[in-house]
Protein backbone atom coordinates (compact mmCIF):
# COMPACT_ATOMS: atom_id res chain seq x y z
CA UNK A 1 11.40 2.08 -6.59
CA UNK A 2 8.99 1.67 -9.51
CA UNK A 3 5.72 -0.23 -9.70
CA UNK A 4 5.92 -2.22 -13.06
CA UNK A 5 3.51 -4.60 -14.88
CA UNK A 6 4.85 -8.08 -16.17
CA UNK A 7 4.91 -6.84 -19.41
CA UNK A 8 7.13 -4.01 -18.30
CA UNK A 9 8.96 -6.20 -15.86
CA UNK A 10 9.85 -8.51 -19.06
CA UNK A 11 10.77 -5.05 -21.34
CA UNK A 12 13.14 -4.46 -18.19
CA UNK A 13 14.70 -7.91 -18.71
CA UNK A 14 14.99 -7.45 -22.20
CA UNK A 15 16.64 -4.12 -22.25
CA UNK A 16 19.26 -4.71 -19.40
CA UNK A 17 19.97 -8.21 -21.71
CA UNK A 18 20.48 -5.80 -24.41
CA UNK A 19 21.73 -2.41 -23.54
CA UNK A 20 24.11 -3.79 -20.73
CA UNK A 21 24.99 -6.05 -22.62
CA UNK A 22 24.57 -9.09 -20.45
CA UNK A 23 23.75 -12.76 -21.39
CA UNK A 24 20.03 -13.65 -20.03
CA UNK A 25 21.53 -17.00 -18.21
CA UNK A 26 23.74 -14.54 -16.35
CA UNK A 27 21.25 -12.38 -15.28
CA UNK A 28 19.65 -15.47 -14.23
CA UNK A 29 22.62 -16.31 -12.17
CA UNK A 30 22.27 -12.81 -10.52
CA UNK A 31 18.84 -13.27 -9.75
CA UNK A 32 19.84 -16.72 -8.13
CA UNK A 33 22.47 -15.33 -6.35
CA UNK A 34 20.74 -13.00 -5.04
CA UNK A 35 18.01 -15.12 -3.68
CA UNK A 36 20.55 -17.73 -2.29
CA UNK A 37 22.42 -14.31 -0.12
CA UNK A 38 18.70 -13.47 1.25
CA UNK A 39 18.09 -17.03 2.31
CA UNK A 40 21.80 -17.64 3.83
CA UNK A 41 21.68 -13.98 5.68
CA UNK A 42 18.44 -15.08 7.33
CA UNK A 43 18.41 -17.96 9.32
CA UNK A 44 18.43 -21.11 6.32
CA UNK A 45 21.66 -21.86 6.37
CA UNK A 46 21.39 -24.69 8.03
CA UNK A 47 18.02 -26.11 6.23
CA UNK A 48 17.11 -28.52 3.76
CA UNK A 49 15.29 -27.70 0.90
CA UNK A 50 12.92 -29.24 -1.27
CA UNK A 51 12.93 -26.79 -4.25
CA UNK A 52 9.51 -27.19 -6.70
CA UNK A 53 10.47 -25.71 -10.72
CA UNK A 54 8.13 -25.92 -14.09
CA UNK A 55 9.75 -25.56 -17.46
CA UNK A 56 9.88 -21.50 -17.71
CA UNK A 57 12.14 -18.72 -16.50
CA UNK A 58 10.81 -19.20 -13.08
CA UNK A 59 11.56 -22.59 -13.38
CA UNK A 60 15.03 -21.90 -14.43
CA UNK A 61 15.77 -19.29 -11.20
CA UNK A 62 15.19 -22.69 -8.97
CA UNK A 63 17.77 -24.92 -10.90
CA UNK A 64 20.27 -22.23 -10.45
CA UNK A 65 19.66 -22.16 -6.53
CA UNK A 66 19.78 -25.68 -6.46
CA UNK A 67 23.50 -25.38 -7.97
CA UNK A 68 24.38 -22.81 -5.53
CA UNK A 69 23.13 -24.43 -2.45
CA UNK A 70 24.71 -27.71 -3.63
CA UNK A 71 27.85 -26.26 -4.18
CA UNK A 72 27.79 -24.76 -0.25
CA UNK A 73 27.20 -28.29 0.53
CA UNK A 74 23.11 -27.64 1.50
CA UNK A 75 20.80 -30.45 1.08
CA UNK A 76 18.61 -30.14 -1.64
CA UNK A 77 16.35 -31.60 -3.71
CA UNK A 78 14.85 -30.69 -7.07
CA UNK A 79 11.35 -31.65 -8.18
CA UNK A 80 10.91 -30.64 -11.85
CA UNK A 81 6.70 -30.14 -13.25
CA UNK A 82 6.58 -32.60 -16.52
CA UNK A 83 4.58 -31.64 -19.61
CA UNK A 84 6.55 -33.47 -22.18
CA UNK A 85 8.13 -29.87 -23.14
CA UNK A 86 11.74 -28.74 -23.06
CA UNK A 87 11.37 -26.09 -21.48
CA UNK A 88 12.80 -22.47 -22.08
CA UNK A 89 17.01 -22.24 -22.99
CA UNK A 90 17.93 -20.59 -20.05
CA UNK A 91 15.86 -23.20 -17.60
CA UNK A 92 17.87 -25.97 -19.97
CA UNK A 93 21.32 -24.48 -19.15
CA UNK A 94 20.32 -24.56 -15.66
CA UNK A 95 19.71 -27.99 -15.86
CA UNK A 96 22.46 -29.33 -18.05
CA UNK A 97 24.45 -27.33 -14.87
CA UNK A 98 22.86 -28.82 -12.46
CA UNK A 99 23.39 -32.65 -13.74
CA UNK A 100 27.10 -31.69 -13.07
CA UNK A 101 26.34 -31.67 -8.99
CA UNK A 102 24.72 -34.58 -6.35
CA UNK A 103 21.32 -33.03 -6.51
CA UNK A 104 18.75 -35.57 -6.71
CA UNK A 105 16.19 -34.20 -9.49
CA UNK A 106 12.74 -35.48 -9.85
CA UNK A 107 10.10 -35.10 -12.07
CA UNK A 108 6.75 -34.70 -11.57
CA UNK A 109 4.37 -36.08 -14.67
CA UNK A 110 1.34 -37.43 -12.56
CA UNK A 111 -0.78 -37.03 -9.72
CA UNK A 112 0.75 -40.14 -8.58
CA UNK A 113 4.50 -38.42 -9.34
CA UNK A 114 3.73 -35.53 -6.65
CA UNK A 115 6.30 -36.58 -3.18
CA UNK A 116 5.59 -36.10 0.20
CA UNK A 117 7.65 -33.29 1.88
CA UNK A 118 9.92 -34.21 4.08
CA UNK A 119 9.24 -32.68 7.41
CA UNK A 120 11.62 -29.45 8.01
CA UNK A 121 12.13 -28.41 4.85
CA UNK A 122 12.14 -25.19 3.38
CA UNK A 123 9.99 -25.65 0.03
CA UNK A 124 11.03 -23.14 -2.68
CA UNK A 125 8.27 -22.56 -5.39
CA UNK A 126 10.00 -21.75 -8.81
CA UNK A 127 7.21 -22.97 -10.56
CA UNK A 128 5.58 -19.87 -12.15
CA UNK A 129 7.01 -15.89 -12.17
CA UNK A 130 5.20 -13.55 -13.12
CA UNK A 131 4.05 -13.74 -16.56
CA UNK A 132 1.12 -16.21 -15.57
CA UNK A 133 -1.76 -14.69 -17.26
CA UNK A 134 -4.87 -17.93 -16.38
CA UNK A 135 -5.92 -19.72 -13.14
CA UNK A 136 -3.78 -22.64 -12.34
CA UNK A 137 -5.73 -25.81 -13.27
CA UNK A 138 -4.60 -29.93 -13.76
CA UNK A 139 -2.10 -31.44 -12.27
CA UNK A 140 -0.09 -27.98 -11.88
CA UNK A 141 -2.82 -26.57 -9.31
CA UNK A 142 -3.11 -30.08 -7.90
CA UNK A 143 1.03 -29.74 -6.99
CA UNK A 144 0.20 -26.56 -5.04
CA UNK A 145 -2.42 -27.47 -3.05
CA UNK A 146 -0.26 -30.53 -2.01
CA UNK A 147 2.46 -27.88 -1.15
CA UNK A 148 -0.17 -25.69 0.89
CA UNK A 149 -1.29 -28.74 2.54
CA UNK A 150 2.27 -30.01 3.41
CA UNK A 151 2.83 -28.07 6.27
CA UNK A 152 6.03 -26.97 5.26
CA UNK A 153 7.40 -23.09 5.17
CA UNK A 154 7.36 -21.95 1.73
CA UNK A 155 9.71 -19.06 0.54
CA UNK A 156 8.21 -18.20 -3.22
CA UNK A 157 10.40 -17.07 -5.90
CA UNK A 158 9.46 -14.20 -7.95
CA UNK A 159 5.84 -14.57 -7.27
CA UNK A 160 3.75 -16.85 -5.79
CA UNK A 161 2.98 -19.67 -8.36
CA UNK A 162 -0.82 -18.63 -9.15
CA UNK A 163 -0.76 -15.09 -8.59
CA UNK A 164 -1.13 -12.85 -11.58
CA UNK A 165 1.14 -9.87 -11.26
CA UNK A 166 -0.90 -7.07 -12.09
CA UNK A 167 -4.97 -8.23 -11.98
CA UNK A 168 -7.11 -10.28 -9.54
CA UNK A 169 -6.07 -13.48 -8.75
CA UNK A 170 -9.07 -13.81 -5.76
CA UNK A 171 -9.98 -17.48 -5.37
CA UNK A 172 -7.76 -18.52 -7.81
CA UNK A 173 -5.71 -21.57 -6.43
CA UNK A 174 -2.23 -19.84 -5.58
CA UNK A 175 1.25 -20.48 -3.07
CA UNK A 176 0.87 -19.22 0.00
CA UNK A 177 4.43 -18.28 1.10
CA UNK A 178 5.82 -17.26 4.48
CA UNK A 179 7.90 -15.27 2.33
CA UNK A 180 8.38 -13.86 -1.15
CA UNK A 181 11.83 -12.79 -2.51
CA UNK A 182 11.18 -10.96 -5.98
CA UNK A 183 13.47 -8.53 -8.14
CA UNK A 184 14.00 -4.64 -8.70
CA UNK A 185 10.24 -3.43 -8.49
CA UNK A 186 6.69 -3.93 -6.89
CA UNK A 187 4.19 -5.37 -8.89
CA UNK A 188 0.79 -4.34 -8.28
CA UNK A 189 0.37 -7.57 -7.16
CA UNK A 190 2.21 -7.33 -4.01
CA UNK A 191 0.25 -4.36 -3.08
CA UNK A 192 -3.20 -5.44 -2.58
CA UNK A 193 -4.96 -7.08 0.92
CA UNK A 194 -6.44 -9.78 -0.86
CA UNK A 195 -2.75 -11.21 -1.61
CA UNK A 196 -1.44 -11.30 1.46
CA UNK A 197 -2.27 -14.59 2.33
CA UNK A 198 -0.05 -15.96 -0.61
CA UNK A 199 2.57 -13.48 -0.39
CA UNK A 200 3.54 -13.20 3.45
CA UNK A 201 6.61 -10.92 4.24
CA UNK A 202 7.88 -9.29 0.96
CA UNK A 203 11.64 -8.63 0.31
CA UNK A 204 12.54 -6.96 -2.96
CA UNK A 205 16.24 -8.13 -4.50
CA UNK A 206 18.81 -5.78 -6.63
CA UNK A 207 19.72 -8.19 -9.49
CA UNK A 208 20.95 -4.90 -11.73
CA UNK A 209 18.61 -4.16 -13.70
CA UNK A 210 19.74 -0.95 -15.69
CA UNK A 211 17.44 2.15 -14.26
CA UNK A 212 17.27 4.33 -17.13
CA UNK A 213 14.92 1.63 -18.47
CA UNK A 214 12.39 3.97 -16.33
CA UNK A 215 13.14 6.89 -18.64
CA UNK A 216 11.07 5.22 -21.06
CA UNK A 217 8.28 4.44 -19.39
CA UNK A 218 4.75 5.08 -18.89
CA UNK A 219 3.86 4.11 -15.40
CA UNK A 220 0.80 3.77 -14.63
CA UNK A 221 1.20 3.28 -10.52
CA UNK A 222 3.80 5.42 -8.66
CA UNK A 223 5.65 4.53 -5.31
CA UNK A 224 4.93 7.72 -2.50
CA UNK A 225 8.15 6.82 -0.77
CA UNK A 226 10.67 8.59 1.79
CA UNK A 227 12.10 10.67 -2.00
CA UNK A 228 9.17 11.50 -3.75
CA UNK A 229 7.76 12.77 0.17
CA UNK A 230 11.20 14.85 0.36
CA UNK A 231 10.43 16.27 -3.12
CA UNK A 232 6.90 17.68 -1.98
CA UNK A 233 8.02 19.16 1.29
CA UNK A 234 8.50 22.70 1.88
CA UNK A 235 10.84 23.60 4.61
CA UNK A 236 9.72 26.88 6.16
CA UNK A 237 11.54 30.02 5.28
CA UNK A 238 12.97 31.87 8.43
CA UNK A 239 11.03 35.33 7.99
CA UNK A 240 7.87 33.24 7.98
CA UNK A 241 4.90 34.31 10.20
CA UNK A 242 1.74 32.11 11.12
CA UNK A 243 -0.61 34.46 8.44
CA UNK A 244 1.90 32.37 5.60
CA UNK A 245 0.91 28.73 7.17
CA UNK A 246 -3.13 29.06 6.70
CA UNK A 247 -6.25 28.79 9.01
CA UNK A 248 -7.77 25.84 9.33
CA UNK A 249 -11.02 24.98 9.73
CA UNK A 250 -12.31 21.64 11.29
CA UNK A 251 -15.88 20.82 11.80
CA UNK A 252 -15.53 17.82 14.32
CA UNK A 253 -17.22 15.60 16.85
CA UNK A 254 -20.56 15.31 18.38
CA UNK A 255 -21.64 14.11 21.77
CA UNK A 256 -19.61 10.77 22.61
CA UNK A 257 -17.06 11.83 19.87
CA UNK A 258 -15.09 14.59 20.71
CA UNK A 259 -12.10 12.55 20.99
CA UNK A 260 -12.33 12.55 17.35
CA UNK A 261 -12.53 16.67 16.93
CA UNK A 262 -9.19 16.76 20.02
CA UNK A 263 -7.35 13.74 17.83
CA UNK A 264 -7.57 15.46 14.71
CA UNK A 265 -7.18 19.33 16.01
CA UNK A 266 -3.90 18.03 17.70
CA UNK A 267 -2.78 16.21 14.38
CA UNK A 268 -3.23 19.62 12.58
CA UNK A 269 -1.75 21.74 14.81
CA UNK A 270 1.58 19.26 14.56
CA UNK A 271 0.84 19.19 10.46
CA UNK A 272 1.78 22.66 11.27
CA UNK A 273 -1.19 25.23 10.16
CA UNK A 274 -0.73 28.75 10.86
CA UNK A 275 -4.16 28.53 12.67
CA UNK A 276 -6.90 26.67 13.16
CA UNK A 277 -10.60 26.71 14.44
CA UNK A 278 -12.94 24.04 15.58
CA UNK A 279 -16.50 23.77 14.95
CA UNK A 280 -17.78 22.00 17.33
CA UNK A 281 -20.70 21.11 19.38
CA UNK A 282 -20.85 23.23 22.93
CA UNK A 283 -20.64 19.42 24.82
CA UNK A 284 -17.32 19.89 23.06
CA UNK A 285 -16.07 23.53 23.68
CA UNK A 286 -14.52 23.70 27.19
CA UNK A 287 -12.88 20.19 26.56
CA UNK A 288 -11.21 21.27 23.39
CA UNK A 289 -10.71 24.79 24.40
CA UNK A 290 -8.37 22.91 27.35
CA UNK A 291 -6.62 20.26 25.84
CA UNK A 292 -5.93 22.16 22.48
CA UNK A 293 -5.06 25.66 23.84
CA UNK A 294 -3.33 26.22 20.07
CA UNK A 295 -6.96 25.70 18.33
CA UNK A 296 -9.93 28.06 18.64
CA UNK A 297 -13.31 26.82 19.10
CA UNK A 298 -16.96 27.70 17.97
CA UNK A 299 -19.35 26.26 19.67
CA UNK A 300 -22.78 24.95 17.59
CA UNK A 301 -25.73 26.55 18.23
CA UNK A 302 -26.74 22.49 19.34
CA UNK A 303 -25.46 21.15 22.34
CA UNK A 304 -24.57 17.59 21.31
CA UNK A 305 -24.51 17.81 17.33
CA UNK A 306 -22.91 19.71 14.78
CA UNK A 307 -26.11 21.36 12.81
CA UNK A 308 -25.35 24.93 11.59
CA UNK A 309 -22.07 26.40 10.19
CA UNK A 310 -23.06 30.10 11.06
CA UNK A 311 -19.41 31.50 10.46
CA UNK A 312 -17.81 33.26 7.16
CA UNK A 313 -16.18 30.46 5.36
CA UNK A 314 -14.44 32.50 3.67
CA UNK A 315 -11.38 33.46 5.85
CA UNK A 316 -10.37 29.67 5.57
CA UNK A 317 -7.43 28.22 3.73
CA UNK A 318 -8.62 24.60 4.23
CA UNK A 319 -11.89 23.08 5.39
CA UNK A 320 -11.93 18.66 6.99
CA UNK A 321 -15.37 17.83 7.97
CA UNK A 322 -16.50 14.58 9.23
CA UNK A 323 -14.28 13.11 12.32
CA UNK A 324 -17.02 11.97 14.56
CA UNK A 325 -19.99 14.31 13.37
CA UNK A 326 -22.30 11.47 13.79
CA UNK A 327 -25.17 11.16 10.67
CA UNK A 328 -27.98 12.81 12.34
CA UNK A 329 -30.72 14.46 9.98
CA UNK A 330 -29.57 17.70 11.59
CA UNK A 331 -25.97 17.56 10.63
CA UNK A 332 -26.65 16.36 7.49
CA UNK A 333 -28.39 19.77 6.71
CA UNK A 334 -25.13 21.00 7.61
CA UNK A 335 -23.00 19.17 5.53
CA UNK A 336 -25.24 20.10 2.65
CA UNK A 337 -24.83 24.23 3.49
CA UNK A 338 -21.60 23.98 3.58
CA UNK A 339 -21.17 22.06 -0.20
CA UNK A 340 -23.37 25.22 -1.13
CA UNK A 341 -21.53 27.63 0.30
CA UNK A 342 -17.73 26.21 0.02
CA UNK A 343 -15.83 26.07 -3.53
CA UNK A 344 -12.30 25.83 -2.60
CA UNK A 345 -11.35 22.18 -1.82
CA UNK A 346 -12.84 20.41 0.94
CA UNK A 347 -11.10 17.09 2.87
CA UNK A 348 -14.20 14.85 3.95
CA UNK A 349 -13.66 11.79 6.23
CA UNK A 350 -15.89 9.17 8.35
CA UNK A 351 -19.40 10.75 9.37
CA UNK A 352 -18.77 13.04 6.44
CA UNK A 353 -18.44 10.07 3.75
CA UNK A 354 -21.68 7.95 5.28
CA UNK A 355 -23.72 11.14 4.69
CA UNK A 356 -22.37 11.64 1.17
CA UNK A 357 -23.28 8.20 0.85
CA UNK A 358 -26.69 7.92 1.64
CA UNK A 359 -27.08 11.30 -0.02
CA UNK A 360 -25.73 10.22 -3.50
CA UNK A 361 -27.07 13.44 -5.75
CA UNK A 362 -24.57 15.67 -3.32
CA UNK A 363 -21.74 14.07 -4.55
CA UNK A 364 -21.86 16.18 -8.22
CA UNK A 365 -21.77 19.52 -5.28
CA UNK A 366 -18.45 18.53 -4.16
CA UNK A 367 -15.92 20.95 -4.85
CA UNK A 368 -13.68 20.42 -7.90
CA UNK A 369 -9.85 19.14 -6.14
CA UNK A 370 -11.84 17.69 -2.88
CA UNK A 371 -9.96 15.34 -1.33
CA UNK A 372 -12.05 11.75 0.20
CA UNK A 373 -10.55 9.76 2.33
CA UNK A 374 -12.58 6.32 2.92
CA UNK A 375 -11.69 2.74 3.95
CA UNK A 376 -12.88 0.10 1.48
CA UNK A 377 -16.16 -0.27 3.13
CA UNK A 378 -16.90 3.44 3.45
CA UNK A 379 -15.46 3.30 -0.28
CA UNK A 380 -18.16 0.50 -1.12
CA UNK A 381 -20.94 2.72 0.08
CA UNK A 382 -19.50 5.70 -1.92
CA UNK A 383 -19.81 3.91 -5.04
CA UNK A 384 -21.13 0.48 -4.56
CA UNK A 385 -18.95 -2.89 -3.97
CA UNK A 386 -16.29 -4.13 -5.72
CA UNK A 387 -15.96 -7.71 -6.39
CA UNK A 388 -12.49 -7.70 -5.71
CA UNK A 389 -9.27 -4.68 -5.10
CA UNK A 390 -8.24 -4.07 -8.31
CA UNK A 391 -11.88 -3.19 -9.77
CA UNK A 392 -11.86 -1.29 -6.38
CA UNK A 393 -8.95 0.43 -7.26
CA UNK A 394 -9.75 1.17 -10.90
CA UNK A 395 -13.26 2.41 -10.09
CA UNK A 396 -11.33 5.13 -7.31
CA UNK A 397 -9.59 6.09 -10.26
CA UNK A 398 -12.31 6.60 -12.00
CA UNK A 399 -14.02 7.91 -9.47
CA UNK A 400 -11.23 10.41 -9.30
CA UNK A 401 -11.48 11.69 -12.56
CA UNK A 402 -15.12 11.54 -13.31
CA UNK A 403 -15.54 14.10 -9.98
CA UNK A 404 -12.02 15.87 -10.18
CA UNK A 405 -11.65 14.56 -6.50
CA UNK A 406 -8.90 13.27 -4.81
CA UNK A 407 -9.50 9.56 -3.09
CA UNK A 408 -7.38 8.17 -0.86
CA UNK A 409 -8.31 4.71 -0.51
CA UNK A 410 -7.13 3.42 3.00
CA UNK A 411 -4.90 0.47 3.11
CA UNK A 412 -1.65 -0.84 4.27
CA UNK A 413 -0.62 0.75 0.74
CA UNK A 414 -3.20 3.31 0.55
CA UNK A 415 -3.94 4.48 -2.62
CA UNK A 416 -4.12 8.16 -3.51
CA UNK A 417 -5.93 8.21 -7.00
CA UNK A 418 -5.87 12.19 -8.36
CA UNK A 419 -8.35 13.97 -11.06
CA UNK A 420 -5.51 13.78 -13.62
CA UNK A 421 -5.84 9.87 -13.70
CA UNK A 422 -2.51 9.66 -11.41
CA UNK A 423 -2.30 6.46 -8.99
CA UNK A 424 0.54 5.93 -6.23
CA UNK A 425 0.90 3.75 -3.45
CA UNK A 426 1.92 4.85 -0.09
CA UNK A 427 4.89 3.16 1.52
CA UNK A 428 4.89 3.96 4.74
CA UNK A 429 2.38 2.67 7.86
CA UNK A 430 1.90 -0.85 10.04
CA UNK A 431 -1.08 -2.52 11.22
CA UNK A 432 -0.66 -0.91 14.30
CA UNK A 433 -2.38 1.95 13.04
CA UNK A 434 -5.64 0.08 12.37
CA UNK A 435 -7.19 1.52 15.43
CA UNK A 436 -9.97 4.11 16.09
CA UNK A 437 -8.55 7.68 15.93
CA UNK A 438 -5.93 6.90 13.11
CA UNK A 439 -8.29 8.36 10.38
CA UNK A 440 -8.92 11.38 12.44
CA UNK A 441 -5.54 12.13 12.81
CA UNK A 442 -5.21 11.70 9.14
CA UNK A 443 -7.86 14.08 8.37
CA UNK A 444 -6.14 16.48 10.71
CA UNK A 445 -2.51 15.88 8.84
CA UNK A 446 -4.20 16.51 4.78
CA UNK A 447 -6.55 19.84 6.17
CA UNK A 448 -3.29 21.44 7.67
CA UNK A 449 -1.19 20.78 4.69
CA UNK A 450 -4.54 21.93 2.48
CA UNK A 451 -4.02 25.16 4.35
CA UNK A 452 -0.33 26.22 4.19
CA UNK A 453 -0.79 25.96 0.38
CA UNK A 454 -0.38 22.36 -1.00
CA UNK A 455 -2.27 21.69 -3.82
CA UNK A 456 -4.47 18.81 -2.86
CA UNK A 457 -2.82 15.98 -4.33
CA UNK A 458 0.73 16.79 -3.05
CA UNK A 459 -1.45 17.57 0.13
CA UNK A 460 -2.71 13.78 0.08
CA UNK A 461 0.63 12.32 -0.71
CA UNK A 462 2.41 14.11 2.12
CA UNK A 463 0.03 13.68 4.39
CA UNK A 464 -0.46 9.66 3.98
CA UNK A 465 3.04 9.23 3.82
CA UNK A 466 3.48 12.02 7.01
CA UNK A 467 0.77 9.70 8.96
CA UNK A 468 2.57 6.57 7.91
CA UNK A 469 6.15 7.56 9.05
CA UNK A 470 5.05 8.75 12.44
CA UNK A 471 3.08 5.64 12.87
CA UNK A 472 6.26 3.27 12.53
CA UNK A 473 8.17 5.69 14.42
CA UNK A 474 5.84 5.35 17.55
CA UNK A 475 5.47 1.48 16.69
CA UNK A 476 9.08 0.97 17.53
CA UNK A 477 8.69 2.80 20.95
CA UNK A 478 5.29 0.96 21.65
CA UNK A 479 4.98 -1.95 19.12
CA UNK A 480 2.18 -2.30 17.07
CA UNK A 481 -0.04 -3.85 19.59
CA UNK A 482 0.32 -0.91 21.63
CA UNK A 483 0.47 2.24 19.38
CA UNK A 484 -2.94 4.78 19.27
CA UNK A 485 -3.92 7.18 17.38
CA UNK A 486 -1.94 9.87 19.99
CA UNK A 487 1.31 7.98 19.80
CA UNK A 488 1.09 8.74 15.78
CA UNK A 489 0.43 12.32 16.22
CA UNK A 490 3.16 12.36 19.15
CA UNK A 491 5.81 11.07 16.55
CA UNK A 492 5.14 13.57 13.65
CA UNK A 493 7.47 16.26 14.56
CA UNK A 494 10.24 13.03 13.94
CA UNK A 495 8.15 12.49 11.01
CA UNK A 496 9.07 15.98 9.13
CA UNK A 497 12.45 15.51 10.74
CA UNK A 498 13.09 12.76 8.23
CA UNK A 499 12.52 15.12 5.30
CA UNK A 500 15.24 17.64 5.78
């Protein structure tokens, strides 16, 4: 599935209008059709609705539901937003239609125009689609705080009226839906934290859009989903030995965190390196060397810190630092040996981001394909705040490029930003996975595909969308309440299953 700006989204339209050929009314009528199957296939059919339209395209989507429902015999009424202005053809058809059927239409030309709601129904908001480009103001951002306020369950069409498609809309006056039925693609939009408040559950609708349109594209967010994951996966070859699958190294945990080291030494062991070692502090050593018997440890000279990386570095495929290392003065004198001594990529995580952080000159020693993987506030001490997450998300990609790094910026759609300027969105994951120990396991997951050879992009990308998977795999055993970081690294082996 593609991730398209409303510019593109409109090309889309115009091409499938074209190339098809199809009349744009009729693709109208699909995309009304469409939206009128969703809502009858999931518990509305018996509703009333109170459906909300301006002038445009949008606009014309709602008159054509309207129809539809009316001629299933649903009760609906129409409220029309008045500027004194036609409207669009299509949204004119619609309406010339719609006069034809008992649907009660009302327009809207005042403050004093707006109607109450009537309690129970289903408001549909056809105002606005996605080619808004300006903050709702007037009597338009008056109607949908009056809809917000109403009470009512509000299924948006297209896009919630007020939400720009593809940059910031935060504090903007927007919908905020229960639901949100749009067409064919994401839009970056939908993709971001700070929308889901307007957007609620998100269901995206075939209307038939013509996919070679993609061929002539140039995207500038990709989708990491179940095909693109299948793409970068290498099955193992059956004369394979554990020499071809890479040793690991992880430099984990200090005293009151070696949970962290055992979570992400079991998550790379199940990622599936060839071998791996543990540095680790010697509080640590006899508790991993029992619970990981795979994994071989070396014990710090220190007994509750990580503080000197005495070992050849050199026999290692793949180097994650950070899970639990703790920020001492001592281990940050470690962290700064090995950027001196290491030049093959490096995956750093928690403890190991903070010290990067407050150590801001060490970030030009980072080796060139490193691969970061912060949450937004770890992010926000990387590189300073962001006002909102698209600059966060264009400054990772920046970020990315300016350092030849990889970031992967944590999310519910975690973004993996490479040095080339490349930008996807993961697909897979829950909120069940917003616990401690998920990022460990993570780290665990990118280090062991870092060491049986994946470049460190398709190393990121595997590995998000590897952790992802296995998360809503042990979410439906356990639910999201219940799911830890184990119960992710429990379900992986399911998780490669998926790829064959």
């Amino acid at each position: 599935m593609l991730i398209l700006n409303a510019s593109q989204i409109r090309e889309w339209d115009e091409y499938t209008i074209r190339t098809a050929p199809i009349p744009s009314i009729d693709l109208m009528e699909r995309a009304a059709t469409a939206c009128c199957e969703w809502l009858l296939s999931n518990g509305y059919q018996s509703r009333s609705f109170s459906i909300f339209c301006a002038k445009g395209n949008n606009g014309g989507d709602g008159l054509a539901i309207a129809r539809l429902f009316s001629n299933r015999e649903l009760q609906v009424t129409v409220n029309i937003l008045e500027f004194g202005h036609k409207g669009t053809a299509d949204f004119q058809a619609n309406l010339a239609r719609l006069h034809e059927t008992p649907v009660e239409i009302r327009f809207i030309s005042s403050s004093e125009a707006i109607p109450p709601v009537p309690e129970g129904d289903i408001i549909l908001d056809a105002l606005l689609g996605s080619g808004l480009n300006r903050p709702l103001e007037g009597l338009t951002a008056e109607l949908v705080t009056h809809l917000n306020n109403s009470g009512n369950e509000i299924v948006a069409i297209d896009i919630p009226s007020g939400l720009s498609a593809d940059q910031s809309s935060k504090g903007n006056i927007v919908v905020k839906a229960s639901h949100t039925l749009s067409f064919q693609c994401f839009k970056p939009a939908f993709l971001v934290a700070e929308n889901e408040e307007a957007i609620g559950k998100l269901h995206i609708l075939d209307i038939g859009l013509l996919p070679d349109f993609a061929d002539t594209l140039s995207l500038e967010y990709r989708l990491s989903d179940h095909h693109s994951a299948k793409r970068l996966f290498r099955p193992r070859k059956k004369f394979a030995h554990k020499g071809n699958f890479g040793h690991a190294l992880l430099i984990a945990g200090s005293f009151g965190k070696i949970g962290a080291a055992l979570l992400s030494a079991k998550a790379c062991i199940r990622a599936g390196s060839g071998l791996l070692s543990i540095h680790t502090p010697r509080c640590g050593y006899g508790i991993l060397q029992s619970q990981v018997p795979e994994a071989m440890a070396i014990a710090d000279k220190e007994e509750e810190l990580n503080t000197a990386l005495q070992e050849d570095l050199s026999p290692f495929n793949a180097i994650g630092v950070g899970p639990g290392i703790g920020v001492s003065p001592e281990t940050a004198k470690m962290l700064r040996d090995l950027l001196q001594r290491r030049r093959l990529p490096v995956t750093f995580d928690a403890d190991a981001l903070n010290l990067l952080a407050a150590n801001q000159q060490w970030l030009d020693l980072l080796p060139a394909d490193s691969i970061l993987t912060p949450h937004p506030k770890e992010f926000d001490r990387l590189f300073g705040a962001s006002p909102n997450d698209f600059e966060r998300m264009k400054l990772a990609s920046q970020k990315a490029k300016e350092l030849s790094l990889v970031i992967v910026l944590k999310g519910h759609y975690t973004l993996i930003a490479g040095p080339s300027g490349e930008k996807h969105f993961n697909i897979t994951g829950n909120a069940g996975m917003a616990k401690g120990g998920s990022g460990d396991a993570l780290t665990g997951i990118i280090t062991a595909l870092m060491a049986q050879g994946y470049p460190s992009v398709d190393a990121a990308l595997l590995g998000v969308y590897l952790h992802g998977k296995a998360g809503d795999i042990a979410a439906l055993l356990h639910s999201q309440e219940s799911l830890t970081a184990s119960d992710i690294i429990d379900s992986l082996g399911e998780a490669f299953l998926s790829l064959y």
